[in-house]
N, C-alpha and C. Protein backbone atom coordinates (compact mmCIF):
# COMPACT_ATOMS: atom_id res chain seq x y z
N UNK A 1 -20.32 -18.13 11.27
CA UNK A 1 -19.30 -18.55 10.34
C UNK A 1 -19.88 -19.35 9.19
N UNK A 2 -21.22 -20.22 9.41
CA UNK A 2 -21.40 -21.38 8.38
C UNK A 2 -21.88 -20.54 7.32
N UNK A 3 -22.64 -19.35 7.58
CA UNK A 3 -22.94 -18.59 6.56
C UNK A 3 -22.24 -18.22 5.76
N UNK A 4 -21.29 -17.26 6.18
CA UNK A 4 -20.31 -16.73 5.29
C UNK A 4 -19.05 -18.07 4.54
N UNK A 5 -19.22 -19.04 5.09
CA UNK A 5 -18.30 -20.37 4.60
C UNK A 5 -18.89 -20.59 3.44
N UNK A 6 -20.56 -20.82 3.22
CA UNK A 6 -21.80 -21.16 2.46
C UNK A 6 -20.92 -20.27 1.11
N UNK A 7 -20.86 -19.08 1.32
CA UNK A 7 -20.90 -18.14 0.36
C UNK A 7 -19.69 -17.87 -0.12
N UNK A 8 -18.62 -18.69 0.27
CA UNK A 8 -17.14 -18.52 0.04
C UNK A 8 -16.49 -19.83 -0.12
N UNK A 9 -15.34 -19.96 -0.84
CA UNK A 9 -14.97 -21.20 -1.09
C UNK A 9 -13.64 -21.47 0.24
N UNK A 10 -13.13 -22.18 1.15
CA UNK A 10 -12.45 -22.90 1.95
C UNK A 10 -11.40 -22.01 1.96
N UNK A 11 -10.78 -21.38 0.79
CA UNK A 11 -9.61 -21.16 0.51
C UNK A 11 -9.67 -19.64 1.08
N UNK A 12 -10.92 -19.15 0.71
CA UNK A 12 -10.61 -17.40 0.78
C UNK A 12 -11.16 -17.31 2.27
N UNK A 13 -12.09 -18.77 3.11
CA UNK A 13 -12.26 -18.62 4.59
C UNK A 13 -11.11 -18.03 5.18
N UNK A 14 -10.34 -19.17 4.80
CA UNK A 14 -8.81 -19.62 5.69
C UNK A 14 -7.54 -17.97 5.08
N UNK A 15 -8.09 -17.34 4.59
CA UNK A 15 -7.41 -16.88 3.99
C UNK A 15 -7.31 -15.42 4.55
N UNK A 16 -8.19 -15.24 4.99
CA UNK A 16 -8.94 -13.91 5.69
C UNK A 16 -8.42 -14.05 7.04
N UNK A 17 -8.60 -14.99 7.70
CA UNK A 17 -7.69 -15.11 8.78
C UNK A 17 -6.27 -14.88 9.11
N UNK A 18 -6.01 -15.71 8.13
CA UNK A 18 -4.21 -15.56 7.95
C UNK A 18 -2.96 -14.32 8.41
N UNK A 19 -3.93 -12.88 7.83
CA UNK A 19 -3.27 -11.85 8.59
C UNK A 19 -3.31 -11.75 9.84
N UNK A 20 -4.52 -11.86 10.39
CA UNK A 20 -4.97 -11.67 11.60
C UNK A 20 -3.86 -12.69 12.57
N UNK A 21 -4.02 -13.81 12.42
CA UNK A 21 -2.99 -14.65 12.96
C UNK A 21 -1.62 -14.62 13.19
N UNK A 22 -0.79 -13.66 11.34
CA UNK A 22 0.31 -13.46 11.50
C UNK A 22 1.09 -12.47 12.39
N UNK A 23 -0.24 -11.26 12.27
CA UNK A 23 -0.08 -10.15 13.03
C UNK A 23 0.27 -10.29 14.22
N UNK A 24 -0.86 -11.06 14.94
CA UNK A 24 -1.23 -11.45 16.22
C UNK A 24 0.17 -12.20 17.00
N UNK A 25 0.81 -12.97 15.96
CA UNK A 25 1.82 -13.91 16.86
C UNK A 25 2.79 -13.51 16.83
N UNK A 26 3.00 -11.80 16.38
CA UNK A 26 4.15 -11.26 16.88
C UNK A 26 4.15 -10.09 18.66
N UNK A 27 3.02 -10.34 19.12
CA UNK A 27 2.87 -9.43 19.73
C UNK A 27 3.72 -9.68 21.10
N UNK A 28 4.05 -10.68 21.05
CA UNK A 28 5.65 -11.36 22.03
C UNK A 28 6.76 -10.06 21.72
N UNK A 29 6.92 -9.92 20.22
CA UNK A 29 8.46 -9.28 19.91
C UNK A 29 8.13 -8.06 20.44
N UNK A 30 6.84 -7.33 20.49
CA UNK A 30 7.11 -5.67 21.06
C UNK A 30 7.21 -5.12 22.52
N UNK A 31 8.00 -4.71 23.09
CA UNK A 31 8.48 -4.77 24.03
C UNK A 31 7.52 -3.25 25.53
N UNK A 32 6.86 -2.25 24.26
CA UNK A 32 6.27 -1.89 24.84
C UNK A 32 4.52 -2.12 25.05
N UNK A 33 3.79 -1.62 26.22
CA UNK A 33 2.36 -1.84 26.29
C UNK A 33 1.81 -0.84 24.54
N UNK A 34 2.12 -0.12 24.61
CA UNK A 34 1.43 0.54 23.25
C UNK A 34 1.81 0.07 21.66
N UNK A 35 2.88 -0.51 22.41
CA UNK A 35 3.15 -1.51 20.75
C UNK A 35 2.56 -2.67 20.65
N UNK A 36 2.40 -3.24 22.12
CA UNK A 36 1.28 -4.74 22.05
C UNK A 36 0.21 -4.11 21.27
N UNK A 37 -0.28 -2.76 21.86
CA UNK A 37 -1.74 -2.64 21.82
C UNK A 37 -1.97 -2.07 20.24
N UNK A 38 -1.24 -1.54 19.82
CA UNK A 38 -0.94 -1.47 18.41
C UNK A 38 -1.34 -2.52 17.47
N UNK A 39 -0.52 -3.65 17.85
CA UNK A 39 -0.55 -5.28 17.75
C UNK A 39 -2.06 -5.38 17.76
N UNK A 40 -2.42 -5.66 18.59
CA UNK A 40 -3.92 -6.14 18.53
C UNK A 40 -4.98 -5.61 17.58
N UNK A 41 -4.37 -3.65 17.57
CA UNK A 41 -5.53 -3.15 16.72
C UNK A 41 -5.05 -3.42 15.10
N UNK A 42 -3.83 -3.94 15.21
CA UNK A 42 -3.88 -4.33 13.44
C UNK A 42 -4.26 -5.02 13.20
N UNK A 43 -4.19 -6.40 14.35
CA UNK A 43 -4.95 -7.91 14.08
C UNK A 43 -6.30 -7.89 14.23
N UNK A 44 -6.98 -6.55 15.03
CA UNK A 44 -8.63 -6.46 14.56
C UNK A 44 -9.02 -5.86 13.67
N UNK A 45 -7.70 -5.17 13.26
CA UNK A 45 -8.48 -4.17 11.64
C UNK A 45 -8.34 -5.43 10.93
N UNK A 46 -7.37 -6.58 10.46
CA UNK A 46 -7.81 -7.70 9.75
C UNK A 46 -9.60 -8.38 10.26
N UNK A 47 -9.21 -8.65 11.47
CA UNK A 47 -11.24 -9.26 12.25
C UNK A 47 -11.76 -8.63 11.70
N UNK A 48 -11.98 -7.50 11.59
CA UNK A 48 -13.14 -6.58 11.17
C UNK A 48 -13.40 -6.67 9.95
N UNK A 49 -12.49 -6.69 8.71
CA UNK A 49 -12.74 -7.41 7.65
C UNK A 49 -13.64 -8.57 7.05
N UNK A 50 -12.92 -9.57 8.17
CA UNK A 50 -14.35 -10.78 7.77
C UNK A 50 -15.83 -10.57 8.49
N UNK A 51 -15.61 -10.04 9.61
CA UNK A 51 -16.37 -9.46 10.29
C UNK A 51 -17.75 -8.63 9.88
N UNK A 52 -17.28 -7.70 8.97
CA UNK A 52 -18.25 -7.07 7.95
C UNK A 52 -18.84 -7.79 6.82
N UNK A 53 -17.81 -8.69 6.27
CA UNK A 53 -17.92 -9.40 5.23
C UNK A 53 -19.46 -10.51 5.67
N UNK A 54 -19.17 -10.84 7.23
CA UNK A 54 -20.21 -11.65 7.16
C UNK A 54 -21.36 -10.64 7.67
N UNK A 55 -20.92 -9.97 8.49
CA UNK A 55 -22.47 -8.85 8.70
C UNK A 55 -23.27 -7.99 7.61
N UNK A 56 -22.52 -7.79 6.56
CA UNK A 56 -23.01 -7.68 5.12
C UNK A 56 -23.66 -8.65 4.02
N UNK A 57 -23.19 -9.75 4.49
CA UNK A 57 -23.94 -11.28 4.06
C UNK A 57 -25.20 -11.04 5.10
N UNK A 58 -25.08 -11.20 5.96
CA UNK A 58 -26.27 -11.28 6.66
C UNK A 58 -27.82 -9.78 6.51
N UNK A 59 -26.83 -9.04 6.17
CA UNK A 59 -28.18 -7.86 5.60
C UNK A 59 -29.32 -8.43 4.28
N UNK A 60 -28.06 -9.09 3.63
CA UNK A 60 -28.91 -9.71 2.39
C UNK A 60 -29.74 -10.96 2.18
N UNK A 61 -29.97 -11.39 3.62
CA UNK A 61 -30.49 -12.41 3.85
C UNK A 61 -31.87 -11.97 4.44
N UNK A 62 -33.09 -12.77 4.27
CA UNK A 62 -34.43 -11.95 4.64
C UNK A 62 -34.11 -12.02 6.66
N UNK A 63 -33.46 -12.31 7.15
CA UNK A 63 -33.21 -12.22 8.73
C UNK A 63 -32.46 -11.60 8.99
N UNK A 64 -32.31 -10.36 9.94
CA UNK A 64 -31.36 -9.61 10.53
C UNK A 64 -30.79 -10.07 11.47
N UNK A 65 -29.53 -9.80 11.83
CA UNK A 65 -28.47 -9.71 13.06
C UNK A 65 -28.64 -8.63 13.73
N UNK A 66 -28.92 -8.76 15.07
CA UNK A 66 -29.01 -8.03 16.05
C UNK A 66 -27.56 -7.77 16.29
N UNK A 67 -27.42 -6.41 17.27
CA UNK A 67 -26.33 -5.77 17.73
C UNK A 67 -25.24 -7.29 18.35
N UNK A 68 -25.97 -7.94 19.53
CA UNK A 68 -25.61 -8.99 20.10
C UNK A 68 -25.10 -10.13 19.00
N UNK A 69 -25.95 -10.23 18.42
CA UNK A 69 -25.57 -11.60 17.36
C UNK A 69 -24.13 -11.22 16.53
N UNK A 70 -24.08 -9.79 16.18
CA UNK A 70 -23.23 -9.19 15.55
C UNK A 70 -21.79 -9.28 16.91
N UNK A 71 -21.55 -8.96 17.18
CA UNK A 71 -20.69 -9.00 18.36
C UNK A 71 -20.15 -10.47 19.06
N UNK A 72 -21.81 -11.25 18.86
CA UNK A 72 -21.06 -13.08 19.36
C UNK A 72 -20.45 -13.37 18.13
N UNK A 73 -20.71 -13.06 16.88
CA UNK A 73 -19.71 -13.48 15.77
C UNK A 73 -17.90 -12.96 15.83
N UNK A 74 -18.06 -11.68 16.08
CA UNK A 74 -16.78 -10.54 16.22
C UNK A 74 -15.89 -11.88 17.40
N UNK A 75 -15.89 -11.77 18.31
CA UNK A 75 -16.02 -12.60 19.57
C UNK A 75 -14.98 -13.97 19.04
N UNK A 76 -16.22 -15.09 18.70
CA UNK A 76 -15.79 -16.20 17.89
C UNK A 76 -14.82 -15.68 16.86
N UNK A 77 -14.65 -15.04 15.71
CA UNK A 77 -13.58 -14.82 14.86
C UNK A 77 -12.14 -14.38 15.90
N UNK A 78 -12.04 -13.56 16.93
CA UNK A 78 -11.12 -13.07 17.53
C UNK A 78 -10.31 -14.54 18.14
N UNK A 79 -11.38 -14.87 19.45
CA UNK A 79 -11.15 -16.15 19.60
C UNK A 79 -10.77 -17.10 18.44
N UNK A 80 -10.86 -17.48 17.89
CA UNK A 80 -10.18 -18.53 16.41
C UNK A 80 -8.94 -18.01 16.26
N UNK A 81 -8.63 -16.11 15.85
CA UNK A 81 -7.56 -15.76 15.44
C UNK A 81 -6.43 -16.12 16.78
N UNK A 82 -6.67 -15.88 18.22
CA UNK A 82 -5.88 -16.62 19.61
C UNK A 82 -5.81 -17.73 19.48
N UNK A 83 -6.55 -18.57 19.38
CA UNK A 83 -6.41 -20.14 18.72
C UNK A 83 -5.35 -20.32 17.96
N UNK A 84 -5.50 -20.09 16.70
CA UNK A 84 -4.38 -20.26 15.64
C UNK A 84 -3.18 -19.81 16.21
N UNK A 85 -2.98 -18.61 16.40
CA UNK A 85 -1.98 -17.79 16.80
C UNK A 85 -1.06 -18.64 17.73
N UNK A 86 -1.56 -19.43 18.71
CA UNK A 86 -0.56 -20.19 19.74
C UNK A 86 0.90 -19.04 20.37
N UNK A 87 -0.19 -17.76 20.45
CA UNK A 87 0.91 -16.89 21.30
C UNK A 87 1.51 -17.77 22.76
N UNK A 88 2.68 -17.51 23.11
CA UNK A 88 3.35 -17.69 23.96
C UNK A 88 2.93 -16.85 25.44
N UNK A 89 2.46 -17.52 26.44
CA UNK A 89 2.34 -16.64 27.46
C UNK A 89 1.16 -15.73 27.15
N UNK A 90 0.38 -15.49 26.11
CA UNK A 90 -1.17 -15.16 26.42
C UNK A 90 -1.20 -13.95 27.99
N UNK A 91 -1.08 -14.95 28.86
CA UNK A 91 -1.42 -14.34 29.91
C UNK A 91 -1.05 -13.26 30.57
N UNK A 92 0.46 -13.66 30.17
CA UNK A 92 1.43 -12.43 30.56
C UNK A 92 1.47 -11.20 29.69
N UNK A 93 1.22 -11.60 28.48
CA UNK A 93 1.37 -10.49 27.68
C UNK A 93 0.17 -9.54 28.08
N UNK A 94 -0.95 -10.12 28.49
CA UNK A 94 -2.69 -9.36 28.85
C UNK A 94 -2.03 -8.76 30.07
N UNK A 95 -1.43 -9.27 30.96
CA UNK A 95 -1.73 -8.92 32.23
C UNK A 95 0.14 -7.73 32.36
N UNK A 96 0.85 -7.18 31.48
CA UNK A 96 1.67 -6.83 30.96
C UNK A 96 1.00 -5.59 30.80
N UNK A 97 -0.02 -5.69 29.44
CA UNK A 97 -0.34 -4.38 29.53
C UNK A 97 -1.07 -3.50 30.10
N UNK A 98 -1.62 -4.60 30.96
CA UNK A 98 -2.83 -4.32 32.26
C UNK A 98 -1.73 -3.35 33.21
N UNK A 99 -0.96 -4.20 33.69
CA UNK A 99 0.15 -3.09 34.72
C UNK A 99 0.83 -1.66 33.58
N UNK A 100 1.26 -2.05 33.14
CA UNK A 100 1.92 -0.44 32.77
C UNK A 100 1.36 -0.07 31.52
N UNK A 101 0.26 0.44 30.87
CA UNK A 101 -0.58 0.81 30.17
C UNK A 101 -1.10 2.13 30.74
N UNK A 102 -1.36 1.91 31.78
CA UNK A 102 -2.01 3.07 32.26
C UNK A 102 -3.78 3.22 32.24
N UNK A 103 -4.35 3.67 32.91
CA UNK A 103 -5.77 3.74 32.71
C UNK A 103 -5.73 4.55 31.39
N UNK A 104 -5.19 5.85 31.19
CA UNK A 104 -5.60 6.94 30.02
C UNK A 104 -5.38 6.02 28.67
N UNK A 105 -4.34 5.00 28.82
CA UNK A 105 -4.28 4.27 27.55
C UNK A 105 -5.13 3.34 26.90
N UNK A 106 -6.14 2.77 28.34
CA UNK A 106 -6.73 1.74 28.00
C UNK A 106 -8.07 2.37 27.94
N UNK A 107 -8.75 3.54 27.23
CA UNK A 107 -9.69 3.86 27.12
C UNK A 107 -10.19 4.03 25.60
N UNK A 108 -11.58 3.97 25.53
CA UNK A 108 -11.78 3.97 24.07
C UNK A 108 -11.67 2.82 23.08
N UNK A 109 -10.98 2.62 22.00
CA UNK A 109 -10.52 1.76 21.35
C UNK A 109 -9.85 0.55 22.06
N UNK A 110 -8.68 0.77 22.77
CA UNK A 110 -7.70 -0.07 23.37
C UNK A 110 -8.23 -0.65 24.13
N UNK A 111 -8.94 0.04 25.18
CA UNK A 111 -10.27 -0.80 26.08
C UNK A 111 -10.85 -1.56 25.52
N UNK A 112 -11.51 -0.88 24.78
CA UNK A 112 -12.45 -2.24 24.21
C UNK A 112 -11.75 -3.60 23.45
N UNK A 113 -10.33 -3.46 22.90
CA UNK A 113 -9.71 -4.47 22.72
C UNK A 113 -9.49 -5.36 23.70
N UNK A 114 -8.38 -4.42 24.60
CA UNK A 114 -8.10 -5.71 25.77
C UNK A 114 -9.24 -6.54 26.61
N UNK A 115 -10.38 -5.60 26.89
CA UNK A 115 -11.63 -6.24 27.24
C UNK A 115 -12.36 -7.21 26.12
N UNK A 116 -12.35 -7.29 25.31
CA UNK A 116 -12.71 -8.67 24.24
C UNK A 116 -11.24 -9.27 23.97
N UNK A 117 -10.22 -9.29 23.86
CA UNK A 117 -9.10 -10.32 24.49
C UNK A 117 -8.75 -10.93 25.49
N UNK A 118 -9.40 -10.09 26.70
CA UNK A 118 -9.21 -11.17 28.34
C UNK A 118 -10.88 -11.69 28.02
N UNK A 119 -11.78 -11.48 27.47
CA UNK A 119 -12.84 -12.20 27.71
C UNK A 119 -12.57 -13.59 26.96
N UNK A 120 -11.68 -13.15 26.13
CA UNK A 120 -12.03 -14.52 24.44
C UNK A 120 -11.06 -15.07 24.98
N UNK A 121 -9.88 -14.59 26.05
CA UNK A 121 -8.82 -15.61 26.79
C UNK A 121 -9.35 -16.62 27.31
N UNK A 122 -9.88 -15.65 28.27
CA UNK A 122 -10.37 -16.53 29.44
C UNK A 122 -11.81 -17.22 28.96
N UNK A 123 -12.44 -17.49 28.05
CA UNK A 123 -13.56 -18.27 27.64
C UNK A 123 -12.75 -19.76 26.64
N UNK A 124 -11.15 -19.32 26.49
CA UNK A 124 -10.70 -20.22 25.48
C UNK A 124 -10.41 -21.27 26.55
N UNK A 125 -9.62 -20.44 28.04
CA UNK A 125 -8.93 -21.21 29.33
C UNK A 125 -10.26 -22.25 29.98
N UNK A 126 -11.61 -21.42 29.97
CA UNK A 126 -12.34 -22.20 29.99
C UNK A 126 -12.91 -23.45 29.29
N UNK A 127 -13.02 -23.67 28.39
CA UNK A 127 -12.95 -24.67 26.99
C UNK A 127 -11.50 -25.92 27.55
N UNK A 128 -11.00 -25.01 27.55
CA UNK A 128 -9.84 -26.41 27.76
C UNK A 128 -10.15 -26.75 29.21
N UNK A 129 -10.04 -26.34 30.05
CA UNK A 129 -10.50 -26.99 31.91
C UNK A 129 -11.86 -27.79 31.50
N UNK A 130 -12.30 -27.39 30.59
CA UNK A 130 -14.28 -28.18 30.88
C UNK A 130 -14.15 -29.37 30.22
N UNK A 131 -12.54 -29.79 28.88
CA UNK A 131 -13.01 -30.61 28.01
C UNK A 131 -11.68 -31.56 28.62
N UNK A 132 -10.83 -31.02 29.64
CA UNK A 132 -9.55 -32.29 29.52
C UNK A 132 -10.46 -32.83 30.97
């Protein structure tokens, strides 16, 4: 993040987020698993945005980002956008589309969402148990 902050002024940080967040804190109102999951992939097509923005900063820098480094950033931005967001029930909504989703649904794309949303959950659930 400090990189791409370096290279951007406060306003257009916070600003890039903003969809991602707004998106994100409706995913309470949709009532089905494929509309959550919908939900999520609009609030990562916003992630992916800054996402590139900083993995494209980082090409132009004489040090590369590895696959990994690229991905702990993705990670941290997602996590921040759950942060902000202060969804309701988090848990239920993950474990919602876990039951009636279906395996065929959660493959591919959607997989790989809900699997970096229960990870960035449960690393946030962790953070709070380690610090109260």
């Amino acid at each position: 993040f400090e990189q791409w902050r370096e290279k951007h002024d406060e306003g257009s940080f916070t600003a890039c987020f903003d969809g991602a967040v707004q998106i994100f804190q409706k995913i309470n109102e949709y009532l089905t698993p494929l509309n959550k999951l919908l939900c999520i992939q609009e609030a990562n097509g916003e992630i992916t945005q800054v996402w590139e923005a900083i993995e494209n900063k980082g090409r132009n820098s004489p040090v590369s980002s590895t696959a990994e480094e690229n991905q702990a950033v993705f990670t941290k931005i997602f996590s921040l956008v759950i942060v902000k967001s202060q969804v309701t029930n988090l848990c239920s909504e993950i474990q919602f589309i876990q039951d009636f989703a279906g395996t065929t649904l959660l493959t591919e794309e959607y997989g790989f969402l809900m699997t970096v949303l229960k990870d960035c959950y449960y690393q946030i659930l962790d953070i709070q148990r380690t610090s109260s």
